[in-house]
C-alpha atoms as a PDB file:
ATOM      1  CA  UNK A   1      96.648  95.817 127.959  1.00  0.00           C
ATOM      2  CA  UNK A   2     100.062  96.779 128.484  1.00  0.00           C
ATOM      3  CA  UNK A   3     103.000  97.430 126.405  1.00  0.00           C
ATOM      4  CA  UNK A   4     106.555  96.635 126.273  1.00  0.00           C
ATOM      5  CA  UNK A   5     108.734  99.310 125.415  1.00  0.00           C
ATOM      6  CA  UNK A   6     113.293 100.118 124.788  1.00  0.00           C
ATOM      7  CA  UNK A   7     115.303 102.338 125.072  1.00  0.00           C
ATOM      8  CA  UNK A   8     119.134 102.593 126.233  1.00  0.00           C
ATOM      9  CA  UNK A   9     121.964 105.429 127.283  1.00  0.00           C
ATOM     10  CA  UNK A  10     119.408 107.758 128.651  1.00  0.00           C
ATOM     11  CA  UNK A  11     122.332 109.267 130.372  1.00  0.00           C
ATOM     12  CA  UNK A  12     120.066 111.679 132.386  1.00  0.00           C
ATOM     13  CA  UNK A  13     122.090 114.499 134.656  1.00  0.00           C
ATOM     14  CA  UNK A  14     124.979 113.524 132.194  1.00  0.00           C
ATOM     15  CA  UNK A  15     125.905 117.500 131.671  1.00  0.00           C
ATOM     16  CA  UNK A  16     128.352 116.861 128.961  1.00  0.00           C
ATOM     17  CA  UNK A  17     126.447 114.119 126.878  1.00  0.00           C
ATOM     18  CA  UNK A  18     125.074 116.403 124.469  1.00  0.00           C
ATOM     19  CA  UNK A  19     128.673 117.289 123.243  1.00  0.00           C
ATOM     20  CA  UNK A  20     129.943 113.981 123.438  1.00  0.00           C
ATOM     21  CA  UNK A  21     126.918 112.238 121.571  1.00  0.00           C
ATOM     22  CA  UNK A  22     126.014 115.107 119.117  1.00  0.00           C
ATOM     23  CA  UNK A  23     122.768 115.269 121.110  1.00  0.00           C
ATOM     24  CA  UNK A  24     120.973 118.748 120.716  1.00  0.00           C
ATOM     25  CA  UNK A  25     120.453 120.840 123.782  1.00  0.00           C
ATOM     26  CA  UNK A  26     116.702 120.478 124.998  1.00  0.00           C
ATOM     27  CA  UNK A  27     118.201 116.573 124.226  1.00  0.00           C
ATOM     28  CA  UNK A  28     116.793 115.289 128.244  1.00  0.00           C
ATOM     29  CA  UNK A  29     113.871 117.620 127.806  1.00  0.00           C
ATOM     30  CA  UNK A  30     112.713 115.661 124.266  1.00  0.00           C
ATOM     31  CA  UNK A  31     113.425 112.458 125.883  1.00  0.00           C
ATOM     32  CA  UNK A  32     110.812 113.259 129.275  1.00  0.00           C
ATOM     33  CA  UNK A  33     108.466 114.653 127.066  1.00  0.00           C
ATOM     34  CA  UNK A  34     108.700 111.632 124.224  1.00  0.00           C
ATOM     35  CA  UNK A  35     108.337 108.849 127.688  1.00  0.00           C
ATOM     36  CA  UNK A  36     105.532 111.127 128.985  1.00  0.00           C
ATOM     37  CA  UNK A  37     103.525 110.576 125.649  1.00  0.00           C
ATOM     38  CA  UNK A  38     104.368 107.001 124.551  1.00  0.00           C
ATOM     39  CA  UNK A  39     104.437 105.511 127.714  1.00  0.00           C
ATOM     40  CA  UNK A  40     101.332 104.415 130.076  1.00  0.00           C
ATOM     41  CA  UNK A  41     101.883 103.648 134.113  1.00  0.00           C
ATOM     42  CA  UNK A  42     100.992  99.965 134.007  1.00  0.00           C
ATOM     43  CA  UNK A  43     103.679  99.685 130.607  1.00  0.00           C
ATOM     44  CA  UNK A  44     107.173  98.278 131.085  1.00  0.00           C
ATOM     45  CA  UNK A  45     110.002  99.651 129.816  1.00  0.00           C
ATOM     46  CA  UNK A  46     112.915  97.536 129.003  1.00  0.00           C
ATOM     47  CA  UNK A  47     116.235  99.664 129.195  1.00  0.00           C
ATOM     48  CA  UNK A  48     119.218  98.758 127.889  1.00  0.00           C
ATOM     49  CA  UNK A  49     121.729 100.402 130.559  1.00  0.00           C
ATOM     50  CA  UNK A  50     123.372 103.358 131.312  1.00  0.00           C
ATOM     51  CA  UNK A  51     120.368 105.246 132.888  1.00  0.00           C
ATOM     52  CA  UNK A  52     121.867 108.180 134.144  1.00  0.00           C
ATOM     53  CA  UNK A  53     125.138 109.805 134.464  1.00  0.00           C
ATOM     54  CA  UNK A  54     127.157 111.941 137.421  1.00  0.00           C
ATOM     55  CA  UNK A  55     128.025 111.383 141.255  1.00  0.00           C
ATOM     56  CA  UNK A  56     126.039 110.552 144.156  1.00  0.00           C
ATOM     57  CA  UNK A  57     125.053 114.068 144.821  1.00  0.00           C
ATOM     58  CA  UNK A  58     123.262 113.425 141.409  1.00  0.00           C
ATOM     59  CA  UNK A  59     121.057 110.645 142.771  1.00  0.00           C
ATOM     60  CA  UNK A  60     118.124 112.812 143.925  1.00  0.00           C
ATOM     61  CA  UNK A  61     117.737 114.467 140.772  1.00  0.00           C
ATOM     62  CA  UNK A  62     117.961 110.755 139.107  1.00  0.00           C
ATOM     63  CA  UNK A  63     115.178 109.712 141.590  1.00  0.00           C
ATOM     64  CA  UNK A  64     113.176 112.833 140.579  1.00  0.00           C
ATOM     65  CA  UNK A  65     113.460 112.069 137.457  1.00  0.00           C
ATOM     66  CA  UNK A  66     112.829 108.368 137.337  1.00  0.00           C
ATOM     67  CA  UNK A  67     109.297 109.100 140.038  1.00  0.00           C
ATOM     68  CA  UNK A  68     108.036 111.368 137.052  1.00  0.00           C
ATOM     69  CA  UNK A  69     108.024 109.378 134.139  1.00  0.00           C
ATOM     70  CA  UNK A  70     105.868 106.198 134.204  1.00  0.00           C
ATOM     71  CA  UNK A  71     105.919 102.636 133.404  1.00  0.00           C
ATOM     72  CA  UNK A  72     107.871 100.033 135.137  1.00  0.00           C
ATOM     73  CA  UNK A  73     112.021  99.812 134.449  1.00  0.00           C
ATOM     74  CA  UNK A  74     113.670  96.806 134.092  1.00  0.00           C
ATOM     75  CA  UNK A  75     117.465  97.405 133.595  1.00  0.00           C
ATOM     76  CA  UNK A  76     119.699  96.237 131.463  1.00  0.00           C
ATOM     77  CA  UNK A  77     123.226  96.884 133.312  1.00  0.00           C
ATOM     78  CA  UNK A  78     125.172  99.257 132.003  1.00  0.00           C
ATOM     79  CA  UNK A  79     129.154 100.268 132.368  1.00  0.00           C
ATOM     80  CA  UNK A  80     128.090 102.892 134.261  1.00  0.00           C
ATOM     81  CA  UNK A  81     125.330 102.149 136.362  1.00  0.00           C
ATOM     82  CA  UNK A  82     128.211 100.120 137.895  1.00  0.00           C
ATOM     83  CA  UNK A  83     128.695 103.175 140.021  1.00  0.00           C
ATOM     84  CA  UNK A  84     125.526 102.521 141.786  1.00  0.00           C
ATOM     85  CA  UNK A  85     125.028  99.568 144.072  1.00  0.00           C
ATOM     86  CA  UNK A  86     122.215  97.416 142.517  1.00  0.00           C
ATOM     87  CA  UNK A  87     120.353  97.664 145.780  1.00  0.00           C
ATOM     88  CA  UNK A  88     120.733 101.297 146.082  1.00  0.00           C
ATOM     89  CA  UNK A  89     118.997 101.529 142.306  1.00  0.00           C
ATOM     90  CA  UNK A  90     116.455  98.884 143.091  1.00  0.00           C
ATOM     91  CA  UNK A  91     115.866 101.016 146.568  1.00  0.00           C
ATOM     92  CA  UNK A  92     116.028 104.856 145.645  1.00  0.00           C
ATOM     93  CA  UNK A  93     115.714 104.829 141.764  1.00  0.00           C
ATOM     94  CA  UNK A  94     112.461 102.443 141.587  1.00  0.00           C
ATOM     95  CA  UNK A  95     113.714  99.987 139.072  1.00  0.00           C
ATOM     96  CA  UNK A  96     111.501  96.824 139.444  1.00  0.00           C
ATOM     97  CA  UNK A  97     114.397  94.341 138.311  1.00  0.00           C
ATOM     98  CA  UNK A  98     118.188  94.397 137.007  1.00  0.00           C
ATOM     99  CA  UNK A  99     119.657  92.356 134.795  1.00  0.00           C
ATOM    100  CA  UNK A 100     123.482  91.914 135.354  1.00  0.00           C
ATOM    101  CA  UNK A 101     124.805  88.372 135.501  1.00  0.00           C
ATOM    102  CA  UNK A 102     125.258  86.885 131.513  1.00  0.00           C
ATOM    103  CA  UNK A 103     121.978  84.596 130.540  1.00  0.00           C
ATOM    104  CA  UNK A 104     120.382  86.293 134.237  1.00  0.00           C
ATOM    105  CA  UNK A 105     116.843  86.836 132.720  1.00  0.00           C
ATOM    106  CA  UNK A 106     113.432  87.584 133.969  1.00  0.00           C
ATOM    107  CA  UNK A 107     109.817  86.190 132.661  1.00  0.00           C
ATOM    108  CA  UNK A 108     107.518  89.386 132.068  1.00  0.00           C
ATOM    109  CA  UNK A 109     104.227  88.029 130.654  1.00  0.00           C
ATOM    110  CA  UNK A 110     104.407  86.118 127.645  1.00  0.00           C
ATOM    111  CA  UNK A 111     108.373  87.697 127.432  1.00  0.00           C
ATOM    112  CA  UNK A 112     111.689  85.914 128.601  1.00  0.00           C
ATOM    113  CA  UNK A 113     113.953  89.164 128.331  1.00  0.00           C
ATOM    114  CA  UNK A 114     117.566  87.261 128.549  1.00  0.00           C
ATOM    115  CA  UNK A 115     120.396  89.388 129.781  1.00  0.00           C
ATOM    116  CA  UNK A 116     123.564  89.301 127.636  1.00  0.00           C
ATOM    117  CA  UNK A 117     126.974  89.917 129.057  1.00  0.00           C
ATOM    118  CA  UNK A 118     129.937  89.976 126.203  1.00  0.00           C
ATOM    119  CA  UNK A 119     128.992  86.571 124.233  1.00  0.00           C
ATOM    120  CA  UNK A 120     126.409  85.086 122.314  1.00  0.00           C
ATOM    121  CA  UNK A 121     123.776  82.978 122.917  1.00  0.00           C
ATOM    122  CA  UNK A 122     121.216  81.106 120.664  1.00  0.00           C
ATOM    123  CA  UNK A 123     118.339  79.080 122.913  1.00  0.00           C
ATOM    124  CA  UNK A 124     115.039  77.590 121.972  1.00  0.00           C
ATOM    125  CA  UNK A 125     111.772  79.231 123.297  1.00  0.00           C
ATOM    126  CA  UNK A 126     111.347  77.863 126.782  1.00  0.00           C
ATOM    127  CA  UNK A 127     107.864  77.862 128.208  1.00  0.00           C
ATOM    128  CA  UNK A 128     105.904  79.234 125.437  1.00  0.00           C
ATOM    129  CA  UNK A 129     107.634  82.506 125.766  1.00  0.00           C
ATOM    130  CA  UNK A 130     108.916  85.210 123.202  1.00  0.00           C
ATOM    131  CA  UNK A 131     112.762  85.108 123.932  1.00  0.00           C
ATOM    132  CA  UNK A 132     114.302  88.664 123.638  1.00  0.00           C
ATOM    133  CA  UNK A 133     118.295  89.315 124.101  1.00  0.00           C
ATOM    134  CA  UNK A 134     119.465  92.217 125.427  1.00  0.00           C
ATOM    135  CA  UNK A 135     123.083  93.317 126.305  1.00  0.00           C
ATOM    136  CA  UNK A 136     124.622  97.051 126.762  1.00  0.00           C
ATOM    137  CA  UNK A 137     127.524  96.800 124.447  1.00  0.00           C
ATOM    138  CA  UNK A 138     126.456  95.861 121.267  1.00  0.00           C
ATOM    139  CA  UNK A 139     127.729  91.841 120.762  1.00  0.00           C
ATOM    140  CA  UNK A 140     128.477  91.690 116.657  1.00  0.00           C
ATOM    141  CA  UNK A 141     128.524  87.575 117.190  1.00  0.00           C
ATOM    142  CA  UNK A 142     124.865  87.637 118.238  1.00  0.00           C
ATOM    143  CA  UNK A 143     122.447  85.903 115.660  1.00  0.00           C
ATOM    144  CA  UNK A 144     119.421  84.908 117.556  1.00  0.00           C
ATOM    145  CA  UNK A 145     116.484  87.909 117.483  1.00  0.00           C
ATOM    146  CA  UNK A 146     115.160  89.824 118.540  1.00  0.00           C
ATOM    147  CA  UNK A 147     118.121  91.401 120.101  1.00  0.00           C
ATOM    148  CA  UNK A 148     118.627  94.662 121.279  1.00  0.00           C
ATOM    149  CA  UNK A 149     121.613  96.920 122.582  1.00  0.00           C
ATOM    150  CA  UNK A 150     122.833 100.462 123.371  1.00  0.00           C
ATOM    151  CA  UNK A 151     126.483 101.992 124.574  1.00  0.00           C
ATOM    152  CA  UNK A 152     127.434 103.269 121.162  1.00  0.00           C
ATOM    153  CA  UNK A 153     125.322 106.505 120.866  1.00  0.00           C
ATOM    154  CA  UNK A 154     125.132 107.852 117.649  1.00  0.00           C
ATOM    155  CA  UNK A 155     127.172 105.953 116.192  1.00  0.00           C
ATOM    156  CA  UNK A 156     126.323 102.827 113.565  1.00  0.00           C
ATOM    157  CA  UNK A 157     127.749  99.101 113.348  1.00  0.00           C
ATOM    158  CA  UNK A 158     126.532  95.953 111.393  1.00  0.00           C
ATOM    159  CA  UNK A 159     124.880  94.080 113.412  1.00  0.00           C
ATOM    160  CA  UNK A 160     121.783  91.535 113.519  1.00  0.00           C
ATOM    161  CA  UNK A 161     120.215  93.579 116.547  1.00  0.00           C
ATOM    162  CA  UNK A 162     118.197  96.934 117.138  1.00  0.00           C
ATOM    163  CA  UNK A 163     120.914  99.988 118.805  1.00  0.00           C
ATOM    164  CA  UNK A 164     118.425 101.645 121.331  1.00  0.00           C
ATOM    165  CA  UNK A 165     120.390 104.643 122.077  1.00  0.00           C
ATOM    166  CA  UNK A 166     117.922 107.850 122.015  1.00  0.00           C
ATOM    167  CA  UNK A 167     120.031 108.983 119.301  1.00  0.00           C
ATOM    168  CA  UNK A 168     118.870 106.472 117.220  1.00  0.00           C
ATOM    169  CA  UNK A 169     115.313 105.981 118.538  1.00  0.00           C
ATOM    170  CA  UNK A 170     114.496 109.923 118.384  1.00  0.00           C
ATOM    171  CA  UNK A 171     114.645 110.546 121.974  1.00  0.00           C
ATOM    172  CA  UNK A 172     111.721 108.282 122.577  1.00  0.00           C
ATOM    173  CA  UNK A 173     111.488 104.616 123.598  1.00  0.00           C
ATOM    174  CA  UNK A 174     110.096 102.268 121.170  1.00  0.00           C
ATOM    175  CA  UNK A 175     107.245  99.872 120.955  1.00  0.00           C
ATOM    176  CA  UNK A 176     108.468  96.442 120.898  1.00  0.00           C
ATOM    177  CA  UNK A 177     105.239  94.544 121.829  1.00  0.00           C
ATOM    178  CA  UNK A 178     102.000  93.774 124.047  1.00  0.00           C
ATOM    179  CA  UNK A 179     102.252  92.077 126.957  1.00  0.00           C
ATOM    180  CA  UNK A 180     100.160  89.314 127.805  1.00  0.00           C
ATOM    181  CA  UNK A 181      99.814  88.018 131.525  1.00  0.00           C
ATOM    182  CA  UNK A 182      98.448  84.837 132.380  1.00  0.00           C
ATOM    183  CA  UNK A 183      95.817  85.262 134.994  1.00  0.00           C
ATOM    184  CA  UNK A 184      97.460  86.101 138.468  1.00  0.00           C
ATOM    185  CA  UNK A 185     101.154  86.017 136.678  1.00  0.00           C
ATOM    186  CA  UNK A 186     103.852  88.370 138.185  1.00  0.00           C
ATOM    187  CA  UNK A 187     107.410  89.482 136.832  1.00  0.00           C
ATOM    188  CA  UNK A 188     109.171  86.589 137.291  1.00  0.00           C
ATOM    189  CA  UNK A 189     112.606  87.452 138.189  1.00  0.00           C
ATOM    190  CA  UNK A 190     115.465  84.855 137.883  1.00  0.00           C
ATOM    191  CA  UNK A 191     119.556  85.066 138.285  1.00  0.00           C
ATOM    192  CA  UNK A 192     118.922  88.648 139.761  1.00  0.00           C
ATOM    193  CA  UNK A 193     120.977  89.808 142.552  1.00  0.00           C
ATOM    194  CA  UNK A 194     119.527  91.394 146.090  1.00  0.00           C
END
């Protein structure tokens, strides 16, 4: 059995996040500890973007990072994991699939996790699967659940989704459901770029 798990604006080897997000200062330390604890290897983890923080020297320490904690990433995109080629993250960071293009989605089990870009979008259930919308900046205009979205920290807006953001989720990802696979069924990965 395997769970399905979110979380958004981990921000790791951000060094000034803590100020700027009222985060305490053991904040990344929490956070590995919390994904160590919750999270199993064959679990996914559906993250809402903004990963990690800082310049390319940064990447190895992002890498570390990312090869320590388990479960399988699938990426939301983020304003700032813009400043990452998607093949260099896919490559060096070990995501297993990125969502970028608006309504780009990928089939995980009995999910369809449907990437939002800056508008709403209300579809029926296609294939017998649970639809989930997920966008990095929060979209007020989205009605359709569940949805889920990070980018605004610690801060609180009305909205019909679930904000992400460790500062909001304790510095842990949350439980969202159980995955069921069909026998032999793969992540299916559609409107993703290589």
């Amino acid at each position: 059995m395997a769970y399905l798990w979110g979380i958004s604006d981990t921000h790791f080897c951000h060094l000034n996040i803590a100020k700027y997000a009222d985060r305490p200062d053991d904040w990344e330390k929490q956070l590995l500890t919390n994904w160590k604890q919750l999270v199993a290897e064959d679990d996914w983890v559906l993250h809402c973007g903004d990963i990690a923080f800082g310049r390319e020297a940064a990447l190895s320490a992002i890498t570390y990072i990312m090869d320590d904690l388990p479960g399988n990433v699938i990426l939301a995109w983020g304003n700032h994991d813009r400043k990452h080629s998607q093949r260099k993250w896919l490559e060096i960071v070990g995501i297993r699939a990125i969502l970028k293009q608006h309504l780009s989605y990928c089939d995980l089990g009995n999910y369809r996790i449907i990437y939002l870009k800056e508008e709403p979008y209300r579809a029926s259930p296609e294939h017998g699967k649970k639809l989930l919308y997920v966008s990095h900046k929060p979209i007020l205009e989205q009605r359709a659940t569940p949805y889920y979205y990070g980018h605004i920290h610690e801060k609180t807006i009305e909205c019909a989704g679930r904000n992400l953001c460790v500062e909001h989720t304790g510095y842990a990802p949350i439980k969202i459901g159980e995955i069921k696979w069909a026998k032999n069924e793969e992540l299916h990965k559609t409107g993703l770029l290589s």
